[in-house]
N, C-alpha and C. Protein backbone atom coordinates (compact mmCIF):
# COMPACT_ATOMS: atom_id res chain seq x y z
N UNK A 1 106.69 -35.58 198.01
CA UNK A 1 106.51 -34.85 196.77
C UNK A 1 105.55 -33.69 197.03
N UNK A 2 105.87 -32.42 196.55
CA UNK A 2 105.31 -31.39 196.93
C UNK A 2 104.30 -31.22 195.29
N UNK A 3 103.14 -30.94 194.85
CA UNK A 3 101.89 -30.99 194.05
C UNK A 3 101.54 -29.59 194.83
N UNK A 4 101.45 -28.51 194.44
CA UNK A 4 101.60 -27.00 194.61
C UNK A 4 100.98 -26.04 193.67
N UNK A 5 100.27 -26.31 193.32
CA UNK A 5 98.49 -27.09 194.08
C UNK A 5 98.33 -28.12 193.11
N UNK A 6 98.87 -28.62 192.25
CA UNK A 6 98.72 -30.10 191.41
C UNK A 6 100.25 -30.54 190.78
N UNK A 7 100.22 -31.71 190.09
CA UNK A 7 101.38 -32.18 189.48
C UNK A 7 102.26 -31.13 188.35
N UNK A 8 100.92 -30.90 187.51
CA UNK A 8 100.93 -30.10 186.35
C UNK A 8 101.99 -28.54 186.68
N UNK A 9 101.36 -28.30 188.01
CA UNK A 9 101.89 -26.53 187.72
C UNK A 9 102.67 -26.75 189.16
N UNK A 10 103.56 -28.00 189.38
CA UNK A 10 104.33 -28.31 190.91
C UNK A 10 105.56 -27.39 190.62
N UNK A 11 105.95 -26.77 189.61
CA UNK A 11 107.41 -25.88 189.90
C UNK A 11 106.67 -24.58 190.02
N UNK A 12 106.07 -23.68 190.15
CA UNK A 12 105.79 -22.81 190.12
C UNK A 12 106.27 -22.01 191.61
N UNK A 13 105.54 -22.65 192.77
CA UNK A 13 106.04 -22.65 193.95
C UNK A 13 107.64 -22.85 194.12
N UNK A 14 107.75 -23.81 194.10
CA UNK A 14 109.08 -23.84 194.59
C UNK A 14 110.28 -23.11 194.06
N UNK A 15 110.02 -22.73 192.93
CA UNK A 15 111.09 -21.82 191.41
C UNK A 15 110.76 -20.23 192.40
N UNK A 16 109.33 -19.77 193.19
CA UNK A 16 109.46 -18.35 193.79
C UNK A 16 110.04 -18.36 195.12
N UNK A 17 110.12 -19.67 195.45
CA UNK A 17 110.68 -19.98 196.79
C UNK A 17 112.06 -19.91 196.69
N UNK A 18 112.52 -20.73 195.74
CA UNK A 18 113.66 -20.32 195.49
C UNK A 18 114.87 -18.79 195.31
N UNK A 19 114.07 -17.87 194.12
CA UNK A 19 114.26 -16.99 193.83
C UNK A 19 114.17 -15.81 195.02
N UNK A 20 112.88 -16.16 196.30
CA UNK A 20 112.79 -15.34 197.44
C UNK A 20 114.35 -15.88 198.39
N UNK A 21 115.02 -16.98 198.55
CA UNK A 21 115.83 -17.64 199.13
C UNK A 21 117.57 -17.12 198.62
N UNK A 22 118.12 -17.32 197.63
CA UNK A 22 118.73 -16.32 196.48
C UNK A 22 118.55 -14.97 196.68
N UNK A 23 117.43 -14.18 196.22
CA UNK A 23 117.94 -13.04 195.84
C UNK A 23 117.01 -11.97 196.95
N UNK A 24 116.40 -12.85 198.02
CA UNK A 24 115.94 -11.92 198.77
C UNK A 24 116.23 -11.60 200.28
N UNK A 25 117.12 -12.38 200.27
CA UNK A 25 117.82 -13.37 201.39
C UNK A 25 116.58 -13.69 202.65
N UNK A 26 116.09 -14.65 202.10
CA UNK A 26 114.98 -15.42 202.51
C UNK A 26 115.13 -16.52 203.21
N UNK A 27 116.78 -17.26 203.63
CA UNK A 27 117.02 -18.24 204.08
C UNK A 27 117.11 -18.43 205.46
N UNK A 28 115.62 -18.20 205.68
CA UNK A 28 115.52 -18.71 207.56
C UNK A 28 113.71 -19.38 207.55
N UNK A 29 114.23 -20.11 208.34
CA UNK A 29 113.18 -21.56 208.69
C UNK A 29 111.99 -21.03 208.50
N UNK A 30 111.73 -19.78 209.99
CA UNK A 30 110.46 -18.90 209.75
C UNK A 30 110.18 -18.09 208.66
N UNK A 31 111.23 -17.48 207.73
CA UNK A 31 110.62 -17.08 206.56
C UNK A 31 109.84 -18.06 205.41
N UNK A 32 110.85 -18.95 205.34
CA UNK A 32 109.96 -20.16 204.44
C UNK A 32 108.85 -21.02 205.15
N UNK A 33 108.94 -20.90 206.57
CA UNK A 33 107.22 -22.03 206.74
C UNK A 33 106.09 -20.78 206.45
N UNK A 34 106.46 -19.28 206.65
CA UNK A 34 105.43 -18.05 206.31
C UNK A 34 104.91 -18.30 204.79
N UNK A 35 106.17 -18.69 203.81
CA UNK A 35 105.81 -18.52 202.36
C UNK A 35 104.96 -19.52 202.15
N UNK A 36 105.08 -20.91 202.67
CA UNK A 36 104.50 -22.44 202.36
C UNK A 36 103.00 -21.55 203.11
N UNK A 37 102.90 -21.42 204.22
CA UNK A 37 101.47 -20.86 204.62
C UNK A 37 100.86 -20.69 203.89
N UNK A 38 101.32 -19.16 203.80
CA UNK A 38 100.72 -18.22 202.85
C UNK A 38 100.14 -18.72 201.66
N UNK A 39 101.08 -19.67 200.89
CA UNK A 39 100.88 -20.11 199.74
C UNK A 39 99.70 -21.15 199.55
N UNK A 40 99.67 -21.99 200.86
CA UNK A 40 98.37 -22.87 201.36
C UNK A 40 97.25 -22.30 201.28
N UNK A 41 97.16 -21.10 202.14
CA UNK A 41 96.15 -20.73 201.95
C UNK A 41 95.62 -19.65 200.92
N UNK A 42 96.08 -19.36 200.49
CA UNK A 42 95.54 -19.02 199.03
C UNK A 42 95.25 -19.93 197.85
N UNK A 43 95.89 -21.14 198.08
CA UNK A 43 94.98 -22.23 197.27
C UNK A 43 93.73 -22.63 198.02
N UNK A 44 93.84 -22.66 198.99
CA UNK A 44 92.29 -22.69 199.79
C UNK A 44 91.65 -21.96 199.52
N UNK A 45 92.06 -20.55 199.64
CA UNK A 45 90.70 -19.66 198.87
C UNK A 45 90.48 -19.76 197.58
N UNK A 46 91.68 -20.15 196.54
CA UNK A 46 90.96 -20.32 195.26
C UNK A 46 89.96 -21.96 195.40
N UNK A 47 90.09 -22.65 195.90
CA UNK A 47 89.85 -24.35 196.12
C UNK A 47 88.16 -24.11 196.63
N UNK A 48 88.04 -23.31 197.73
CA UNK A 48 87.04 -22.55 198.09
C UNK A 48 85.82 -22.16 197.06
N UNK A 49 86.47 -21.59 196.10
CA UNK A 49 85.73 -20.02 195.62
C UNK A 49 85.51 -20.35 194.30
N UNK A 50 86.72 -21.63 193.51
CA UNK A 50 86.82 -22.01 192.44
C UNK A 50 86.96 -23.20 192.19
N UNK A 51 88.24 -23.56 191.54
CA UNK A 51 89.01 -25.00 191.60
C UNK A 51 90.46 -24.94 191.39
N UNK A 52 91.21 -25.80 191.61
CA UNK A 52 92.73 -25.96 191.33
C UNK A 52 92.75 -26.96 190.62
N UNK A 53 91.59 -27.48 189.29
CA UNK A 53 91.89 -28.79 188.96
C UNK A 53 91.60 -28.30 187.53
N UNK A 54 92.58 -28.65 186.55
CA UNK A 54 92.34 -28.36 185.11
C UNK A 54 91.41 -29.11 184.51
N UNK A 55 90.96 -30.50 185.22
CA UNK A 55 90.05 -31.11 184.66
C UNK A 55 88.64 -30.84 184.55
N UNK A 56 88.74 -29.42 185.37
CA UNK A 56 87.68 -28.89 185.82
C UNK A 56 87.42 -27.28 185.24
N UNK A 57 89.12 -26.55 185.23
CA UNK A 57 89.09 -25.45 185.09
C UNK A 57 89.94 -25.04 184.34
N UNK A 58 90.91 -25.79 183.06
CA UNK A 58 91.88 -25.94 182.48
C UNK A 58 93.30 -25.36 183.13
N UNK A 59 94.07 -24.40 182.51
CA UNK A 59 95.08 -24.45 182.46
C UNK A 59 94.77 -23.52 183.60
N UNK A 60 94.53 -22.71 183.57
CA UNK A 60 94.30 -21.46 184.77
C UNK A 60 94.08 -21.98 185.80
N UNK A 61 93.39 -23.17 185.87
CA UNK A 61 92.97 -23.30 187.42
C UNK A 61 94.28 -24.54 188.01
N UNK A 62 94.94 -24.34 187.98
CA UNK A 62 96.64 -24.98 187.26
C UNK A 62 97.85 -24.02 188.06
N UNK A 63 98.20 -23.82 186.67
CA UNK A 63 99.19 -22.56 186.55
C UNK A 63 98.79 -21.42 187.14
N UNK A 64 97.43 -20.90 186.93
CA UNK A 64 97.20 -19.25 187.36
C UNK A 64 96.85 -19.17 189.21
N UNK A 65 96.41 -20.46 189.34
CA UNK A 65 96.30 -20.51 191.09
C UNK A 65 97.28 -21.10 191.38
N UNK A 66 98.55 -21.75 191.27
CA UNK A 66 100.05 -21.86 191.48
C UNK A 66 100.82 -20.33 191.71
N UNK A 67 100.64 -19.89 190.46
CA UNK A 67 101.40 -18.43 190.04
C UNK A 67 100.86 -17.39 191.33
N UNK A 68 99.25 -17.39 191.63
CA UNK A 68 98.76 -16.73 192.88
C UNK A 68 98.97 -17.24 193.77
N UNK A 69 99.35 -18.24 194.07
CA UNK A 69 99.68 -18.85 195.49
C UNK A 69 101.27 -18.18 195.93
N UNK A 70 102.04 -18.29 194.71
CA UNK A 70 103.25 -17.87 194.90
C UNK A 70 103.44 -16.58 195.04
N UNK A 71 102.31 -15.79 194.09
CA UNK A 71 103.01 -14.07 194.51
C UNK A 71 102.54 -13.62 195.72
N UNK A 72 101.33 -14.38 196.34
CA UNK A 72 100.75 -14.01 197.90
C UNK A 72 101.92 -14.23 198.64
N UNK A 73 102.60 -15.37 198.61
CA UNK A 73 103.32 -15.82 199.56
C UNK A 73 104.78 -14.84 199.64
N UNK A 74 104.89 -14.96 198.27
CA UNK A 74 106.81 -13.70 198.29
C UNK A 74 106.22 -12.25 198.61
N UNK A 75 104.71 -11.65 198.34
CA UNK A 75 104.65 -10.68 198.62
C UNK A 75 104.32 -10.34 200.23
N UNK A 76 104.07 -11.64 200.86
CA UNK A 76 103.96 -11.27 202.50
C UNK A 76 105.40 -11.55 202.92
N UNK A 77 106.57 -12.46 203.15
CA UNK A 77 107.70 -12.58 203.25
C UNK A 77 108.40 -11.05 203.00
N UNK A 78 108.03 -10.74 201.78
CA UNK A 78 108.69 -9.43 201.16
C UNK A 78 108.17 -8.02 202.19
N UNK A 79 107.07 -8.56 203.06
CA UNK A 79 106.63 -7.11 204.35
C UNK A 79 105.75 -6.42 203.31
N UNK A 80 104.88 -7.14 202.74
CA UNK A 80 103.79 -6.81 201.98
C UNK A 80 102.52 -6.54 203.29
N UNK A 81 101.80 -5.32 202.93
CA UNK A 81 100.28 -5.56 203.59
C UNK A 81 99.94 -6.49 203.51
N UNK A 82 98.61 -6.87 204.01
CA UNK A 82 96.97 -7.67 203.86
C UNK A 82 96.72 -7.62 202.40
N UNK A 83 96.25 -6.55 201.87
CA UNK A 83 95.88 -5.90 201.18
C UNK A 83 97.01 -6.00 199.65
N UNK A 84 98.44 -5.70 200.05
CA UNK A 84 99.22 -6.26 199.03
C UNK A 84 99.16 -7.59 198.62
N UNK A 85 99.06 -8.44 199.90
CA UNK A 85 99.73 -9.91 199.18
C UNK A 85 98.21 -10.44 198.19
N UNK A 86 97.18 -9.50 198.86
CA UNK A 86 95.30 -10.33 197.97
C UNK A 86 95.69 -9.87 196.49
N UNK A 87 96.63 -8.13 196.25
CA UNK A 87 96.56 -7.81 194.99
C UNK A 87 97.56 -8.24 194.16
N UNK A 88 98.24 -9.17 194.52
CA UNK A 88 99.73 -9.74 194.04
C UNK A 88 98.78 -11.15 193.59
N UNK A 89 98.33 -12.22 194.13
CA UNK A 89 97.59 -12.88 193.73
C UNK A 89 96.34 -12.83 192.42
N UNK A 90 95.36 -11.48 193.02
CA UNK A 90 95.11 -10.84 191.91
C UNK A 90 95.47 -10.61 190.67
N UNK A 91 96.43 -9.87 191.05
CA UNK A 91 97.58 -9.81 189.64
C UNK A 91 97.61 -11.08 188.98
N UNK A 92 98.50 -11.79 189.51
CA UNK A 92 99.19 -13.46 189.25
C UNK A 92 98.14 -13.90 188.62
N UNK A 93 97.07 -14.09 188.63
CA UNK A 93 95.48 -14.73 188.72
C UNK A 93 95.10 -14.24 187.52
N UNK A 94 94.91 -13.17 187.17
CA UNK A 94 94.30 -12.44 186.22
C UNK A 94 94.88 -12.70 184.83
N UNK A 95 96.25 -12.54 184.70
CA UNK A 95 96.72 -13.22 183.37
C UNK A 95 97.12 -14.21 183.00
N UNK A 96 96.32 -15.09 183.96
CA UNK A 96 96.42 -16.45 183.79
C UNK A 96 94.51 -17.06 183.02
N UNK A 97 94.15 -15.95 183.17
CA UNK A 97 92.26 -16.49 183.16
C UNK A 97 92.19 -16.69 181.28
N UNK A 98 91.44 -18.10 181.67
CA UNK A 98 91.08 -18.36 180.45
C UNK A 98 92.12 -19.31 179.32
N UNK A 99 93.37 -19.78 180.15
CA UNK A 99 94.18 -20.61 179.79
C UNK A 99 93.59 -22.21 179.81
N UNK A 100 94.08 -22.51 178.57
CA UNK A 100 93.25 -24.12 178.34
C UNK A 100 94.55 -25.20 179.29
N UNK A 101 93.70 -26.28 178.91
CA UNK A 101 95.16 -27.31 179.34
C UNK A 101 94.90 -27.93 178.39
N UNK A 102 96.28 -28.02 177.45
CA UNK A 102 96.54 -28.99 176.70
C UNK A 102 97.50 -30.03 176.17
N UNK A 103 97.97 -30.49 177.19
CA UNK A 103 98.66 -31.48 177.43
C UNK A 103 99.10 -32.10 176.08
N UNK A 104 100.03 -32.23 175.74
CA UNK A 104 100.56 -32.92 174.11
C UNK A 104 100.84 -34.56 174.48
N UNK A 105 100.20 -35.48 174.27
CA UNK A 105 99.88 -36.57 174.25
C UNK A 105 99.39 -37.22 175.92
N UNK A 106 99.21 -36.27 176.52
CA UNK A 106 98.73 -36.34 177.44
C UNK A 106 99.43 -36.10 178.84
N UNK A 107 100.71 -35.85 178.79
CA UNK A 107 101.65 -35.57 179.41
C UNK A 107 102.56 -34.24 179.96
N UNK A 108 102.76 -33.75 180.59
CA UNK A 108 103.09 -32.66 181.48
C UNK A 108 104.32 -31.94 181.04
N UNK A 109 105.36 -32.65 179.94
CA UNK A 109 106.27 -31.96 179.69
C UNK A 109 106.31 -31.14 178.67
N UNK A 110 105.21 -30.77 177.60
CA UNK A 110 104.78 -29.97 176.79
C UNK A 110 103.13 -29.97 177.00
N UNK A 111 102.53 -28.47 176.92
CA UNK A 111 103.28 -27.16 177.47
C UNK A 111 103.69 -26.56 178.93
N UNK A 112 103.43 -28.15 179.90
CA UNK A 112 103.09 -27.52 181.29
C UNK A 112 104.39 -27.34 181.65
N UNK A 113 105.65 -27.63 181.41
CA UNK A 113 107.05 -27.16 181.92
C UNK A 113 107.19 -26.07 181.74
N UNK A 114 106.68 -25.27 180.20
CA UNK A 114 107.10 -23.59 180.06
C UNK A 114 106.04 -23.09 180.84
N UNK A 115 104.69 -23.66 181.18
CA UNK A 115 103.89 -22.85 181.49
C UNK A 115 104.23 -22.31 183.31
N UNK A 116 105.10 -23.47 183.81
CA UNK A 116 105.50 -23.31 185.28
C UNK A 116 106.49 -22.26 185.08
N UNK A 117 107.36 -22.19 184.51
CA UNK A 117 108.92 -20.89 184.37
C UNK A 117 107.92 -20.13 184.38
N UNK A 118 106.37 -19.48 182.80
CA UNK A 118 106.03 -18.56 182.86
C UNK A 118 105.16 -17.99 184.02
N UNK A 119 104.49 -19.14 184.75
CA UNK A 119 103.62 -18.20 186.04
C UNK A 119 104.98 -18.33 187.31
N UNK A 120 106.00 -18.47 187.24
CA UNK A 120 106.93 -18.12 188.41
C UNK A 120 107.60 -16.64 187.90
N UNK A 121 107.52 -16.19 186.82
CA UNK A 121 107.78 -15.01 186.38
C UNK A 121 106.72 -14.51 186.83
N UNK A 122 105.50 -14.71 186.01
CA UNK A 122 104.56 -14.20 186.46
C UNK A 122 104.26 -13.59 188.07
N UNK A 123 104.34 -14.33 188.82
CA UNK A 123 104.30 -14.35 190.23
C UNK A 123 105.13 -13.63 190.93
N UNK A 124 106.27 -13.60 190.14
CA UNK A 124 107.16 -12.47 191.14
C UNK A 124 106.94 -10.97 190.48
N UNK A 125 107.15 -11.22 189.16
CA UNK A 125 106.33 -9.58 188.48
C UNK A 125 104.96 -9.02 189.45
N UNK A 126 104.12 -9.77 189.65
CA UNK A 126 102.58 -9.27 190.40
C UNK A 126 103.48 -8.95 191.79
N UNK A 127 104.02 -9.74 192.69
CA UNK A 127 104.34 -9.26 194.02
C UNK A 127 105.07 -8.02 193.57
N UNK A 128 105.99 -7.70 192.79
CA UNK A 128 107.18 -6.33 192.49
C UNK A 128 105.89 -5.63 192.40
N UNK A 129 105.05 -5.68 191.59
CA UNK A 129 103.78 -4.88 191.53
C UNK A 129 102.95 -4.15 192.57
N UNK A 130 102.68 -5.14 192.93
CA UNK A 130 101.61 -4.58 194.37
C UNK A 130 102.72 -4.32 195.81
N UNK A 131 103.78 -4.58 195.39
CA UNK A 131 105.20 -4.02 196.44
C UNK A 131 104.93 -2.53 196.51
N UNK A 132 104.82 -2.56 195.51
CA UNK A 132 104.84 -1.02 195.04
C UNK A 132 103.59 -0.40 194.31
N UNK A 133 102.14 -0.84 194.85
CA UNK A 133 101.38 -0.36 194.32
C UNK A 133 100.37 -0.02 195.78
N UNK A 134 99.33 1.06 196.07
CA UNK A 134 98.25 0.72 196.73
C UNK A 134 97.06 0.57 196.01
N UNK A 135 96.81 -0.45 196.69
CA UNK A 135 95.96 -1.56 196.74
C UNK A 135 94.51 -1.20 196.60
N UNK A 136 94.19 0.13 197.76
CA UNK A 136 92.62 0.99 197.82
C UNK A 136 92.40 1.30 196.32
N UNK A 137 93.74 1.60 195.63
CA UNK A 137 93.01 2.07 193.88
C UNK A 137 92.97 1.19 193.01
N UNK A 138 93.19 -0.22 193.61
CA UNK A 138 93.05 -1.26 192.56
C UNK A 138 91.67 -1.14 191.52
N UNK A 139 91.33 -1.87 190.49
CA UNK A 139 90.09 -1.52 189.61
C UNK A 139 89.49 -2.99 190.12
N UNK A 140 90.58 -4.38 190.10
CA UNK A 140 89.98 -5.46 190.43
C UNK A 140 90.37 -5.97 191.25
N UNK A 141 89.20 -6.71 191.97
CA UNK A 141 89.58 -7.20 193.68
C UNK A 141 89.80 -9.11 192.77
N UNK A 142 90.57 -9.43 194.33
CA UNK A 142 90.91 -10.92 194.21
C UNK A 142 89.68 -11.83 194.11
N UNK A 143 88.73 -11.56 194.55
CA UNK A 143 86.68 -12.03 194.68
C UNK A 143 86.58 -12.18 193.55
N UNK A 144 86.71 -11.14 192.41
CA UNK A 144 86.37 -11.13 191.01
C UNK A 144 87.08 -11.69 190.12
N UNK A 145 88.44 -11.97 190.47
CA UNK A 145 89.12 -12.94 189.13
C UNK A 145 88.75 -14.05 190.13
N UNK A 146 88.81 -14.86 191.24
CA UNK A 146 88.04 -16.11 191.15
C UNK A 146 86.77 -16.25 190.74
N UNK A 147 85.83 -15.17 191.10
CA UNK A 147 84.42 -15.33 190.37
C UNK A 147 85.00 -15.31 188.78
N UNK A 148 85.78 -14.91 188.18
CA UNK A 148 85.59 -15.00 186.61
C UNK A 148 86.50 -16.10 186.44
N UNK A 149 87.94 -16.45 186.75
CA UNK A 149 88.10 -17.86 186.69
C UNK A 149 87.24 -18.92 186.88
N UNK A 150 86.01 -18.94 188.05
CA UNK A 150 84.90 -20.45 187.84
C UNK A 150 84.02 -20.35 186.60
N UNK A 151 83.68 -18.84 186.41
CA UNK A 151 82.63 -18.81 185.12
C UNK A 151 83.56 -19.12 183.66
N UNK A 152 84.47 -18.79 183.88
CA UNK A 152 85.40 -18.99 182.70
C UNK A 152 85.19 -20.42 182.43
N UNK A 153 85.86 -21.26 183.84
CA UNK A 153 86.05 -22.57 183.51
C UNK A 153 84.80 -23.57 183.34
N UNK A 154 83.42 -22.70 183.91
CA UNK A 154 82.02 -23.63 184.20
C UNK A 154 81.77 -23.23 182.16
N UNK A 155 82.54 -21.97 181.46
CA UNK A 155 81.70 -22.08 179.92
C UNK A 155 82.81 -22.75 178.70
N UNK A 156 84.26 -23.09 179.57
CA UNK A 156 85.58 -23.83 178.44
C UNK A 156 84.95 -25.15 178.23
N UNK A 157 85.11 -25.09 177.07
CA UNK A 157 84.64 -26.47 176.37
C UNK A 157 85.47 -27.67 177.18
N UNK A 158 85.05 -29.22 177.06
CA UNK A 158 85.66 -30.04 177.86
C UNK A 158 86.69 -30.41 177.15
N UNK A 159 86.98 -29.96 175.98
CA UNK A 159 88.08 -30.87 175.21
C UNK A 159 89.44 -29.77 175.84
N UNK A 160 89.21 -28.22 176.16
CA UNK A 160 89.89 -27.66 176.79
C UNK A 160 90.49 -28.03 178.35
N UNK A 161 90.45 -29.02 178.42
CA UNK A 161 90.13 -29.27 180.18
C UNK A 161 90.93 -30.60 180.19
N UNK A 162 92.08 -30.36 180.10
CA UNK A 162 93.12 -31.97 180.79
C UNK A 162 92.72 -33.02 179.86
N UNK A 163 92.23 -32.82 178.53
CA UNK A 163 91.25 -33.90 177.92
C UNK A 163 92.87 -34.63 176.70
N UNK A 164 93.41 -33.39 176.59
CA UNK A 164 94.17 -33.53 175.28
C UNK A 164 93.51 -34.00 173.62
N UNK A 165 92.14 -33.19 173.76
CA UNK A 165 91.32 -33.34 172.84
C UNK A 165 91.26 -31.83 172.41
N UNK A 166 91.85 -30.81 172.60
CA UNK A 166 91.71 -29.77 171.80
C UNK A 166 92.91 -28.91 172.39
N UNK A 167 93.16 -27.58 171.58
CA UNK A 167 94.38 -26.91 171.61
C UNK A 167 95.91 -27.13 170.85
N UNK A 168 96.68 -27.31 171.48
CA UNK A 168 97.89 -27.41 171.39
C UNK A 168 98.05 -28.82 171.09
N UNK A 169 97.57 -29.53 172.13
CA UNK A 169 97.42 -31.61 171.80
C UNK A 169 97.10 -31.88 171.28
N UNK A 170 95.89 -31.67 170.11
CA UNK A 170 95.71 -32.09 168.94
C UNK A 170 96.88 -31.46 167.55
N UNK A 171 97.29 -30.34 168.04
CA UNK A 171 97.72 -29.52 166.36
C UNK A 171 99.25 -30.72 166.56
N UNK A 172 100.06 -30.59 167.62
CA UNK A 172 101.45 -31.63 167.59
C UNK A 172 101.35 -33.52 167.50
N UNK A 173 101.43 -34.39 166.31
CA UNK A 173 101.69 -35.34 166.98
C UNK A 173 103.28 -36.14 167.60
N UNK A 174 102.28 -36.96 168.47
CA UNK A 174 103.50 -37.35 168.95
C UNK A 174 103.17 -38.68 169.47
N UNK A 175 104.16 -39.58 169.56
CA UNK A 175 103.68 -41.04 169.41
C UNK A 175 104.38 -42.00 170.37
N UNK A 176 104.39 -42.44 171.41
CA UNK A 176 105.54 -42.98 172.57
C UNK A 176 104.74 -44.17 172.29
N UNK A 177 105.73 -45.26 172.59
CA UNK A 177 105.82 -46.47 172.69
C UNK A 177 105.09 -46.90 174.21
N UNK A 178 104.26 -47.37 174.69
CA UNK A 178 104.34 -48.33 175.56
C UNK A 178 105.40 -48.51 176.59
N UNK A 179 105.27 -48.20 177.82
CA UNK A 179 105.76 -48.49 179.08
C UNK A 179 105.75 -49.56 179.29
């Protein structure tokens, strides 16, 4: 089972892997162990610098370091710079900051299923981006949305945080029976 970089935000990766495989013709061994790399280690630098755990950093540190793992990775495959694949992450990263997790009865299939489709969009929009952007005129470096993703997540209240005590999980109920 692939957890890319957790349970919660596990399609994100594989939905840009896909889409690089399809429509970029991406289907060779060495292009996909480059994307899985790539994609590793940019959760290392967020894992590093921040967290990948919503219990820690809600939804962003989730979805928005999934979504950056993925546009680093399609934007180096894609013959992206150094410098492109940090601002494709960047990108990915940035409109993800400040997302809660709020799990609707505590469980992953509302809102974390739409939230994986939306950072695999996400993720390939930022790589098309910095494909085609340089990078020297960026305004924000990749340093600074992880520095503001940890401060974000060190001032989100805890009920924001994998708790299913605030957001979205409290306003829906919903009531399952016993396993």
């Amino acid at each position: 089972m692939v957890t890319a970089p957790t349970n919660g935000a596990a399609g994100v990766i594989p939905a840009v892997l896909q889409y690089f495989i399809i429509f970029c013709d991406g289907w060779m061994q060495d292009k996909i162990i480059q994307f899985m790399a790539v994609a590793a280690e940019m959760g290392s630098i967020f894992k590093k610098g921040a967290t990948l755990s919503a219990a820690m950093g809600g939804c962003q540190a989730e979805i928005g370091v999934s979504s950056a793992m993925a546009a680093a990775a399609l934007t180096e495959c894609m013959g992206g710079t150094q410098k492109q694949v940090l601002m494709a992450a960047e990108i990915a990263m940035e409109h993800h900051l400040g997302l809660t997790c709020d799990p609707i009865g505590g469980l992953v299939q509302i809102p974390c299923i739409e939230r994986n489709t939306m950072g695999a969009v996400k993720a390939i929009t930022a790589s098309q981006l910095a494909l085609q952007s340089t990078p020297d005129f960026a305004k924000v470096s990749l340093d600074a949305v992880i520095k503001t993703m940890w401060n974000t997540a060190k001032d989100m209240d805890n009920k924001y945080k994998e708790t299913s005590d605030g957001g979205l999980a409290i306003q829906i109920p919903l009531s399952l029976s016993e396993c």
